[in-house]
Protein backbone atom coordinates (compact mmCIF):
# COMPACT_ATOMS: atom_id res chain seq x y z
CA UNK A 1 44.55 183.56 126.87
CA UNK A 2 43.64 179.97 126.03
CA UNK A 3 40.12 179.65 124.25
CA UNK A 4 38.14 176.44 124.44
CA UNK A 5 36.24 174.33 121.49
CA UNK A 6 33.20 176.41 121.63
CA UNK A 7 34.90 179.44 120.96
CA UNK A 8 36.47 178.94 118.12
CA UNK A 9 33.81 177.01 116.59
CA UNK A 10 31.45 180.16 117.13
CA UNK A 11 34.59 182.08 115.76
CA UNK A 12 33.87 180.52 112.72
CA UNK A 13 29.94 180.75 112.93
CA UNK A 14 30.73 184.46 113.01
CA UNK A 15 32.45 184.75 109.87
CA UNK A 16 30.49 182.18 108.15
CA UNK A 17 26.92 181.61 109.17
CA UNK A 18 24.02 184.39 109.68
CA UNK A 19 20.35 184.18 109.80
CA UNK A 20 17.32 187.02 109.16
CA UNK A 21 14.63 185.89 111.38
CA UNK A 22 12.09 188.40 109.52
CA UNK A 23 13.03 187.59 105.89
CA UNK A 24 9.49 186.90 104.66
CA UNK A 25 8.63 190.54 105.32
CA UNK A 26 9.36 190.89 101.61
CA UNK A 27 6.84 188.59 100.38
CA UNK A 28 4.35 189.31 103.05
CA UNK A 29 4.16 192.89 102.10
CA UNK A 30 5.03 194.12 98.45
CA UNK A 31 2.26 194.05 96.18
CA UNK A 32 3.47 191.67 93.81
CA UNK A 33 1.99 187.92 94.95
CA UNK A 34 2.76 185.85 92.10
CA UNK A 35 5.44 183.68 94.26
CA UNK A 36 2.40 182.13 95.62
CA UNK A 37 1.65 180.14 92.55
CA UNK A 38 5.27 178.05 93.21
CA UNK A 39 5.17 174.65 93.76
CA UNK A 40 8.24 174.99 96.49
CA UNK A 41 10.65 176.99 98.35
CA UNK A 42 13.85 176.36 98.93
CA UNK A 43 15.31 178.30 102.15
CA UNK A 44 18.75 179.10 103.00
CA UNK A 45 19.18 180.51 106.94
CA UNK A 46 21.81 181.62 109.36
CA UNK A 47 22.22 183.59 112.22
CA UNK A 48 25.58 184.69 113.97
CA UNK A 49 25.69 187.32 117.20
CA UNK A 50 27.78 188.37 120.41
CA UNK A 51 26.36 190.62 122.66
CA UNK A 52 26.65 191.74 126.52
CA UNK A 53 25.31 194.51 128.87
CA UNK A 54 29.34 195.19 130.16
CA UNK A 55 32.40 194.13 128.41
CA UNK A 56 32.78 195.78 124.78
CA UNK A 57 32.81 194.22 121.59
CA UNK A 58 36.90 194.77 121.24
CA UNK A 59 36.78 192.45 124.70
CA UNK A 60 34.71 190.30 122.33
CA UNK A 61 36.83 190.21 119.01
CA UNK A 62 39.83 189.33 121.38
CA UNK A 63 37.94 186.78 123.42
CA UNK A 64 37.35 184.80 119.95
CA UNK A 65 39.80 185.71 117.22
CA UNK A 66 42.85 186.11 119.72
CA UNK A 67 44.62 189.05 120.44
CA UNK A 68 46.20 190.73 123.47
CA UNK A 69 44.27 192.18 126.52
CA UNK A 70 45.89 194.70 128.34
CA UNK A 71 45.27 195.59 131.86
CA UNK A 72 44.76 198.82 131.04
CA UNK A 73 41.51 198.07 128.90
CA UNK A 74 40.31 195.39 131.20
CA UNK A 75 40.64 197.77 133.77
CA UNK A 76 38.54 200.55 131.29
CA UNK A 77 35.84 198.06 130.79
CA UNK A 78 36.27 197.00 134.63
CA UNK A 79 35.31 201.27 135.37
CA UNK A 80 31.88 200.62 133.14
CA UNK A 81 30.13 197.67 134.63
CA UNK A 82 27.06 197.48 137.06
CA UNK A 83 27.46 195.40 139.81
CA UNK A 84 25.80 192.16 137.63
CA UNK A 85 26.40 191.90 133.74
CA UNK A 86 24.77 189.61 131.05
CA UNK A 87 25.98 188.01 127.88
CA UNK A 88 24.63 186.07 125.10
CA UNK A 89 26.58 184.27 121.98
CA UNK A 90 24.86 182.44 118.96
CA UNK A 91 25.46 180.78 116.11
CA UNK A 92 23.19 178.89 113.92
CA UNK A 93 21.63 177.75 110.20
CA UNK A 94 18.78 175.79 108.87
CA UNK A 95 17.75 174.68 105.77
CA UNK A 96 13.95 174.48 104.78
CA UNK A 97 11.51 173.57 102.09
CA UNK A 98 8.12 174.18 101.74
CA UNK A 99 5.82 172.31 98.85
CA UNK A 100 2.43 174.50 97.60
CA UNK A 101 1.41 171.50 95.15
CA UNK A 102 -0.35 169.45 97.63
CA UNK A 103 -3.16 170.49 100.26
CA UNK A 104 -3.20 169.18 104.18
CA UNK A 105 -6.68 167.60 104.92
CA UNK A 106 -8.26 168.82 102.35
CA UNK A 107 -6.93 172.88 102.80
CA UNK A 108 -5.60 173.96 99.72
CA UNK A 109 -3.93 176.74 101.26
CA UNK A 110 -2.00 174.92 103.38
CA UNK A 111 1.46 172.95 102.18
CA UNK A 112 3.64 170.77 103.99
CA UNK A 113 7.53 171.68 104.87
CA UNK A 114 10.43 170.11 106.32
CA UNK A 115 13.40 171.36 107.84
CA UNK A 116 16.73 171.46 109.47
CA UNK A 117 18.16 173.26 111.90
CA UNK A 118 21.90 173.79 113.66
CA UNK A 119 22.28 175.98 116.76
CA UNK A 120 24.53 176.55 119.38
CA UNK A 121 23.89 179.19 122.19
CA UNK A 122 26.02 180.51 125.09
CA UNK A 123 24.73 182.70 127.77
CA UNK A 124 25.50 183.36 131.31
CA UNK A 125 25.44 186.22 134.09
CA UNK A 126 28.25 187.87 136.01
CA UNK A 127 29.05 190.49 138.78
CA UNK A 128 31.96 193.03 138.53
CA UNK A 129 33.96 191.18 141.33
CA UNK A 130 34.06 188.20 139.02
CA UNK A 131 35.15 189.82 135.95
CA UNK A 132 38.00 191.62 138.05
CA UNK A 133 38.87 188.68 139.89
CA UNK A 134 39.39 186.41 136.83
CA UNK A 135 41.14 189.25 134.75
CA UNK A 136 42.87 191.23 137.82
CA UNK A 137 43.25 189.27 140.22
CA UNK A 138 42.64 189.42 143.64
CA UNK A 139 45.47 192.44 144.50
CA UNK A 140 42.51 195.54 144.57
CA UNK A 141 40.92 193.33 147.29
CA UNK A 142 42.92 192.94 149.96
CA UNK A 143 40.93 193.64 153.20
CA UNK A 144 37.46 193.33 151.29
CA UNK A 145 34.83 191.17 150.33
CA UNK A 146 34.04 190.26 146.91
CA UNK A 147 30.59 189.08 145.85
CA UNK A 148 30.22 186.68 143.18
CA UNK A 149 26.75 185.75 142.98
CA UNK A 150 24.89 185.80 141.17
CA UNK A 151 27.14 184.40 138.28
CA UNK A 152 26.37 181.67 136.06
CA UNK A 153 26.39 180.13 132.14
CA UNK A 154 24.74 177.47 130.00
CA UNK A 155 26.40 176.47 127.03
CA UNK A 156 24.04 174.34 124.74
CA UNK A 157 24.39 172.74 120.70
CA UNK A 158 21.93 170.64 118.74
CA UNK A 159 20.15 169.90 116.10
CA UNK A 160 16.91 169.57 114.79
CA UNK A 161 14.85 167.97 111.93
CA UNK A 162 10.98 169.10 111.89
CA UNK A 163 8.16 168.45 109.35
CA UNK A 164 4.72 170.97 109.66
CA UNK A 165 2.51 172.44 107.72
CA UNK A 166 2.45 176.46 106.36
CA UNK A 167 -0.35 178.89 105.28
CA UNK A 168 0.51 179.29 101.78
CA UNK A 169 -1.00 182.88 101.61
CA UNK A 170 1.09 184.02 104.96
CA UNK A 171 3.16 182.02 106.00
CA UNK A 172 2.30 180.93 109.11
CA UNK A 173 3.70 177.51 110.04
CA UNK A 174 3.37 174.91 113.00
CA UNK A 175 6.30 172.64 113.05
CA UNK A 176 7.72 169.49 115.32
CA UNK A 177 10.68 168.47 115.82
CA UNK A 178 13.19 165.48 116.78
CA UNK A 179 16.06 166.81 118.62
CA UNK A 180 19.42 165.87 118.69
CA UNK A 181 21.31 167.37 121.84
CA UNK A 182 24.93 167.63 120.86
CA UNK A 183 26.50 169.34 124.23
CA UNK A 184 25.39 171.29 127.69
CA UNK A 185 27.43 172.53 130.00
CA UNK A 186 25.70 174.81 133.02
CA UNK A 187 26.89 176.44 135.56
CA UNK A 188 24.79 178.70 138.74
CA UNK A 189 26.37 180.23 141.48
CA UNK A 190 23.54 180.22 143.50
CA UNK A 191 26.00 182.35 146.56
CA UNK A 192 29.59 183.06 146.37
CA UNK A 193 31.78 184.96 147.77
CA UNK A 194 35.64 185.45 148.19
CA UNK A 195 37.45 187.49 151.02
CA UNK A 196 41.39 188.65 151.19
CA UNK A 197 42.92 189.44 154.69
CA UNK A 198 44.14 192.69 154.69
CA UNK A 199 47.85 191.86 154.57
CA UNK A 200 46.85 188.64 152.04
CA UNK A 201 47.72 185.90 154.23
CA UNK A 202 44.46 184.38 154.01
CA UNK A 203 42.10 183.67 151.49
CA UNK A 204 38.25 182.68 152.36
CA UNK A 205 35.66 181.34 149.70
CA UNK A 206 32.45 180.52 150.37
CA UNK A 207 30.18 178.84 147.41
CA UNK A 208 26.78 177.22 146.98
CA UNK A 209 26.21 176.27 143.45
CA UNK A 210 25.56 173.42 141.19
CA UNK A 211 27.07 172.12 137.40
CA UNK A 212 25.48 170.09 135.03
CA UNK A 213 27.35 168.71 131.63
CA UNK A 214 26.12 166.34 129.59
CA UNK A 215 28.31 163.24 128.48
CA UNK A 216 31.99 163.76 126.88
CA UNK A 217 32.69 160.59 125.64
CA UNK A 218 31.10 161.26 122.22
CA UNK A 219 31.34 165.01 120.95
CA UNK A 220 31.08 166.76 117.77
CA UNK A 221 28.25 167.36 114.85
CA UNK A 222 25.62 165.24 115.69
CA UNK A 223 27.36 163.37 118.61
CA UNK A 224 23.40 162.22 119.96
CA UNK A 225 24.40 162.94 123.25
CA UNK A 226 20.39 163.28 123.90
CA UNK A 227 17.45 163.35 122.26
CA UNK A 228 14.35 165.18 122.81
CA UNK A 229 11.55 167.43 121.16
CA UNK A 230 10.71 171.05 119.97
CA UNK A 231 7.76 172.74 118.91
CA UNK A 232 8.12 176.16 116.72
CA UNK A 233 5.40 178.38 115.19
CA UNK A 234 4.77 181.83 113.35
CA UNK A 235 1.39 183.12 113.49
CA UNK A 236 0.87 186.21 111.19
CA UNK A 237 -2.43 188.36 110.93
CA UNK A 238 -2.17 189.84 107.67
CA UNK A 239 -3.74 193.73 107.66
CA UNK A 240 -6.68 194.83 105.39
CA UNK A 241 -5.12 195.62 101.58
CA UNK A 242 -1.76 194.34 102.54
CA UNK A 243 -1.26 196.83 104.61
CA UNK A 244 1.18 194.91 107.18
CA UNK A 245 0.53 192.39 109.58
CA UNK A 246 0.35 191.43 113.32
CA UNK A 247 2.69 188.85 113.96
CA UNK A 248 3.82 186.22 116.95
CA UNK A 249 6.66 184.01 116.61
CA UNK A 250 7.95 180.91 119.52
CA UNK A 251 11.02 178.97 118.60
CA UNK A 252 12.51 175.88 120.57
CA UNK A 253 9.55 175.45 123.06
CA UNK A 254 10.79 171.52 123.73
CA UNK A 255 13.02 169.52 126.20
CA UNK A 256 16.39 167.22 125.79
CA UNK A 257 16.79 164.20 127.63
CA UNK A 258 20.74 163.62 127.83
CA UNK A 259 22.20 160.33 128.23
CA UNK A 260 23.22 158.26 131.27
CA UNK A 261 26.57 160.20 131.22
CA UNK A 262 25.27 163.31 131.99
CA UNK A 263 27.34 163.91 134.86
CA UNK A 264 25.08 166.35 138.02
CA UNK A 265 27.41 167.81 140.76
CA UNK A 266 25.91 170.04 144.03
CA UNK A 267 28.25 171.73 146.29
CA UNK A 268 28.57 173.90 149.30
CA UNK A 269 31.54 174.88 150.54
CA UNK A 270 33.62 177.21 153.31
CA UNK A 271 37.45 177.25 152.67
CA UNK A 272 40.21 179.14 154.69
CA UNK A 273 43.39 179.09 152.82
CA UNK A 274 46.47 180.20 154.64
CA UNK A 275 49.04 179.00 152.50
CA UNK A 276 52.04 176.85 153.09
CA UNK A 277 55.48 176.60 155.25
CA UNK A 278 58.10 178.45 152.87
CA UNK A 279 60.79 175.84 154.91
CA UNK A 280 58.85 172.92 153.36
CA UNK A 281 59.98 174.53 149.87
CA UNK A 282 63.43 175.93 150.98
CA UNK A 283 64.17 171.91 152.43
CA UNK A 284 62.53 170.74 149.20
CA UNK A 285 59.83 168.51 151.84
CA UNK A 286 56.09 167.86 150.06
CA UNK A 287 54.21 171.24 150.25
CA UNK A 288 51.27 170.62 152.95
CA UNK A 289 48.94 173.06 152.24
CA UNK A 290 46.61 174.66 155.22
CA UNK A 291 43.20 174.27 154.59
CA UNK A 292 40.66 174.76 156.86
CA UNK A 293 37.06 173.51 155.18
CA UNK A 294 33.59 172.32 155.40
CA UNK A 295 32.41 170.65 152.40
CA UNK A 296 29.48 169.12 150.93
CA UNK A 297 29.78 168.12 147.60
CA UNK A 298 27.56 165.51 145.86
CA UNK A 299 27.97 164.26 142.13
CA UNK A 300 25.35 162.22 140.24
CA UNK A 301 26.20 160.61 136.58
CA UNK A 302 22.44 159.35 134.73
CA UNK A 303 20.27 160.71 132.08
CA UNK A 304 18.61 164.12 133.10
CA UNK A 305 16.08 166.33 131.32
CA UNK A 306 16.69 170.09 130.68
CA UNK A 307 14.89 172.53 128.84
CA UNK A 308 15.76 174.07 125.29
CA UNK A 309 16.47 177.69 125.17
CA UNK A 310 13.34 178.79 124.45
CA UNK A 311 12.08 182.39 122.59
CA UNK A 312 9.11 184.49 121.30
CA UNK A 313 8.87 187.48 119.16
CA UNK A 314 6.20 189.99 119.22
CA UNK A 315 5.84 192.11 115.45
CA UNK A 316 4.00 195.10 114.43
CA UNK A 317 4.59 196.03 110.76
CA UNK A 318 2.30 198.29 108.55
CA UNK A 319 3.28 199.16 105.39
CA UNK A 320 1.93 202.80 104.45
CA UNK A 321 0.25 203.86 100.69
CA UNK A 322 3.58 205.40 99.54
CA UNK A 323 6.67 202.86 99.55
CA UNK A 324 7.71 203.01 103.63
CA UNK A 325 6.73 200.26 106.23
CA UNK A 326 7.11 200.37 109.92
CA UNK A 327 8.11 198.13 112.55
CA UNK A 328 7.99 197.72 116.23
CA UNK A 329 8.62 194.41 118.18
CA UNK A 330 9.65 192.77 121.69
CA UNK A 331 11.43 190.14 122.27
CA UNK A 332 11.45 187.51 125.32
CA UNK A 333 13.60 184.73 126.63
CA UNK A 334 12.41 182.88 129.57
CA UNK A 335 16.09 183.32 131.29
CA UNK A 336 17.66 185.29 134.03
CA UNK A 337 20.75 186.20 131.56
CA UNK A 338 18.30 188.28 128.92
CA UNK A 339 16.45 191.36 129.24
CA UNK A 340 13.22 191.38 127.34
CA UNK A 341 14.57 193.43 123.93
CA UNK A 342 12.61 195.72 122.58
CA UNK A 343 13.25 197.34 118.55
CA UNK A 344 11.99 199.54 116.05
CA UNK A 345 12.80 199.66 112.40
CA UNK A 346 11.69 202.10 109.30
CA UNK A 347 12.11 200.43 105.93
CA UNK A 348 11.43 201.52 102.27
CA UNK A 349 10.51 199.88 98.83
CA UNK A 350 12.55 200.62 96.05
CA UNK A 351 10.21 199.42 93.34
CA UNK A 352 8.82 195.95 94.27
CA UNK A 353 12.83 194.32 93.61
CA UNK A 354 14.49 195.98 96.80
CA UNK A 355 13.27 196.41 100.13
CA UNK A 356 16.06 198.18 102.88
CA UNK A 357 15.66 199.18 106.59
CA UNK A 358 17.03 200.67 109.65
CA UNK A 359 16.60 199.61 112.88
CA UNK A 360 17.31 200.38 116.52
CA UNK A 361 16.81 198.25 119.63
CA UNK A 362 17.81 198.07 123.39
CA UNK A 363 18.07 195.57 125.89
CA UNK A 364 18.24 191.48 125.53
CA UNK A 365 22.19 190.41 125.95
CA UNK A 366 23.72 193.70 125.39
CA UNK A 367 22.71 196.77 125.86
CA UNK A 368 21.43 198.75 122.48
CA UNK A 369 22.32 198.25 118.93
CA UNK A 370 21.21 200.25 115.08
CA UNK A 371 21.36 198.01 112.40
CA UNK A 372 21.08 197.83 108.68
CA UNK A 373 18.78 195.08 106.30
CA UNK A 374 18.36 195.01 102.72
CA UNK A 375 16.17 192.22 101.15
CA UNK A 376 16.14 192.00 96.95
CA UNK A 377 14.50 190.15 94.49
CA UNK A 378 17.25 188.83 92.43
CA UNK A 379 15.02 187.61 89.24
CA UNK A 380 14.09 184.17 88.07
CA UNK A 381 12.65 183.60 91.62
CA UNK A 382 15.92 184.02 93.79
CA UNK A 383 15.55 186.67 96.49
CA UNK A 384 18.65 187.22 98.88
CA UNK A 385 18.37 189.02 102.59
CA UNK A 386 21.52 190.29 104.11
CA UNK A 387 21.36 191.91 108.22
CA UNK A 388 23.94 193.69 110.28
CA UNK A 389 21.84 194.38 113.68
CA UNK A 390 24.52 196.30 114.58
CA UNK A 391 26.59 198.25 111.74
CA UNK A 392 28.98 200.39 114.73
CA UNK A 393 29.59 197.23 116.75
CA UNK A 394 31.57 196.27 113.46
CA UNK A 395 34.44 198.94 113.39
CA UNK A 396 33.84 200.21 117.12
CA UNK A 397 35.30 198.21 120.20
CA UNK A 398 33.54 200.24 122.26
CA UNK A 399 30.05 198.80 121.25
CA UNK A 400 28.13 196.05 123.25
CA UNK A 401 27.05 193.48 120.03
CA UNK A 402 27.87 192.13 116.81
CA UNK A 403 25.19 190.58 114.82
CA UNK A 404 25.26 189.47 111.30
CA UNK A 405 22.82 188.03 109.00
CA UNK A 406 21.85 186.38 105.70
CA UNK A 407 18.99 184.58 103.90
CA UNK A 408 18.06 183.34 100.53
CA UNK A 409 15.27 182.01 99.00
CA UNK A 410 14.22 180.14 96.00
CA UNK A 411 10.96 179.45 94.57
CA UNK A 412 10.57 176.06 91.85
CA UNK A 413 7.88 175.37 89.37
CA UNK A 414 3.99 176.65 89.30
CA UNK A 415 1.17 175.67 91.15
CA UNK A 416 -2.12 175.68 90.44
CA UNK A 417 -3.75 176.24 93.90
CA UNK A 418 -5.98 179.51 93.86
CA UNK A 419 -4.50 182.70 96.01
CA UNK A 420 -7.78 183.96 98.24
CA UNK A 421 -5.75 187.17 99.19
């Protein structure tokens, strides 16, 4: 099996790059505060996952480190899918620093920050016919009718470079951002479906869809293949005594508008294949294939707007008087190809230096995961947060995700701004 770019470049996310999207849970909840008198933090992200509702994660490991599939375990994971699937692939990393030396019209307690990010997301839907179809073949469906609709992807990379503003005591941050769109590439089977004779002498596909790509003349880190805006934001409600906090969290609410190469193509189609004249081959004459078709295709190349993969996070955490904290939260996605994901997690403190937690969740891309975090406090202000959402999805191919994960943090200096909590 041939893999493209974009696989092996989120091969290498996957080994190399995480991200903990809750990694200030340790600050926002032991009892020792005296990181808020830094003049800066320095933050190191990264965030690196697979997931899907039906093919396994030795399907996955194959897909992007290579490897053989057998028929007889695409036909096993062919037995355990519904009749439409999901799938979701990430990789990403930012880098962010916040200053607590100077206030923002006139608020002490808030700071300035600036930050970078890198992200590249793949997602898509597909029904069991397609899977068997591209892995089969078409030999189990001879005399039948195979539905591919709804099946689709989006494939998107780009960058971003944000200043906002922070709460110094919380956290909670408003930031803007330029964006750089590196690549799309979208696909939506809006109706398909394919149809064998019964003795396979003819093959009938009928399709309605539409693909969208942006520009290939330029590609690569930063290729500026759009440009366009994003607004993120963490809101956290900090409980009475420390206690926990109520928290709401919207990443990559912004648009892209890619370049006049973006290339736009619409098409309907009804095709009748009956093959060709096995004399034209035998006489070695030009193979005329028989095609019987109506057609519509149209194809537009100019700049075009899309929408960035947008997300919000919903947190519960309270943190009881002995050393355990609990967690629920939901997560949503304003696309067909993810499930709103819900998860729960149970932590405890050991001392104020090391902070570890289970977790559990179902839904989004796959289908349900338990995972392992540990955050410590490494001394002389370095604090380090390492995440596998899903510990079995590591060693078992029968699993639905991988996710791994890693943060660390740095605080500079002393302030002399006044904590209020």
């Amino acid at each position: 099996m041939q893999k493209s770019k974009w696989t092996k470049w989120l091969a290498l996310m996957v080994v190399f790059s995480a991200y903990s999207a809750h990694a200030q849970q340790f600050f926002l909840l032991r009892h020792d505060s005296t990181w808020r008198q830094s003049e800066s933090l320095f933050s190191l992200d990264g965030l690196a996952f697979a997931a899907s509702s039906g093919v396994n994660t030795g399907f996955m490991k194959t897909w992007l480190f290579g490897g053989e599939l057998t028929r007889e375990s695409l036909s096993e994971i062919s037995d355990g899918l519904s009749s439409n699937s999901r799938f979701g692939a990430e990789g990403s990393g930012s880098v962010q620093v916040m200053d607590f030396t100077k206030p923002v019209a006139g608020r002490d307690h808030w700071g300035l920050k600036i930050r970078l990010d890198q992200r590249s997301l793949a997602q898509g839907t597909f029904t069991r016919d397609a899977f068997n179809l591209v892995f089969l073949g078409n030999k189990d469906y001879l005399g039948k009718k195979a539905v591919l609709s709804p099946t689709g992807f989006d494939i998107t990379t780009w960058q971003k470079l944000g200043i906002g503003v922070f709460n110094k005591n919380h956290f909670s941050n408003l930031t803007l951002s330029f964006v750089s769109g590196q690549r799309l590439a979208m696909f939506n089977a809006r109706k398909a479906s394919l149809s064998v004779s019964p003795f396979g002498t003819e093959i009938q596909l009928n399709m309605e869809g539409e693909y969208l790509r942006s520009d290939t003349a330029v590609s690569g880190f930063g290729a500026g293949n759009g440009v366009g805006f994003a607004l993120d934001a963490d809101r956290f409600f900090p409980l009475r005594n420390r206690k926990g906090y109520i928290g709401i969290s919207i990443q990559d609410v912004g648009m892209v508008h890619w370049n006049s190469g973006t290339l736009y193509q619409e098409s309907r189609a009804d095709l009748a294949f009956s093959g060709f004249d096995l004399n034209d081959v035998l006489d070695k004459e030009p193979v005329r294939f028989e095609i019987e078709d109506s057609i519509f295709n149209s194809a537009q190349i100019g700049t075009r707007w899309t929408w960035l993969p947008a997300r919000t996070n919903l947190i519960y955490t309270l943190r009881s008087q002995s050393d355990y904290y609990y967690e629920l939260g939901i997560e949503v996605r304003p696309t067909l190809h993810f499930v709103p994901r819900a998860y729960a997690a149970f932590g405890k403190f050991f001392g104020e230096k090391v902070l570890a937690k289970v977790s559990a969740d179902v839904a989004g891309y796959g289908l349900w995961s338990a995972g392992l975090a540990v955050e410590a406090h490494l001394g002389k202000h370095w604090y380090l947060a390492g995440t596998c959402a899903n510990v079995p999805g590591l060693f078992l191919d029968k699993m639905h995700s991988i996710h791994s994960a890693v943060s660390l943090r740095k605080f500079f200096g002393k302030s002399k701004w006044k904590d209020s909590n």
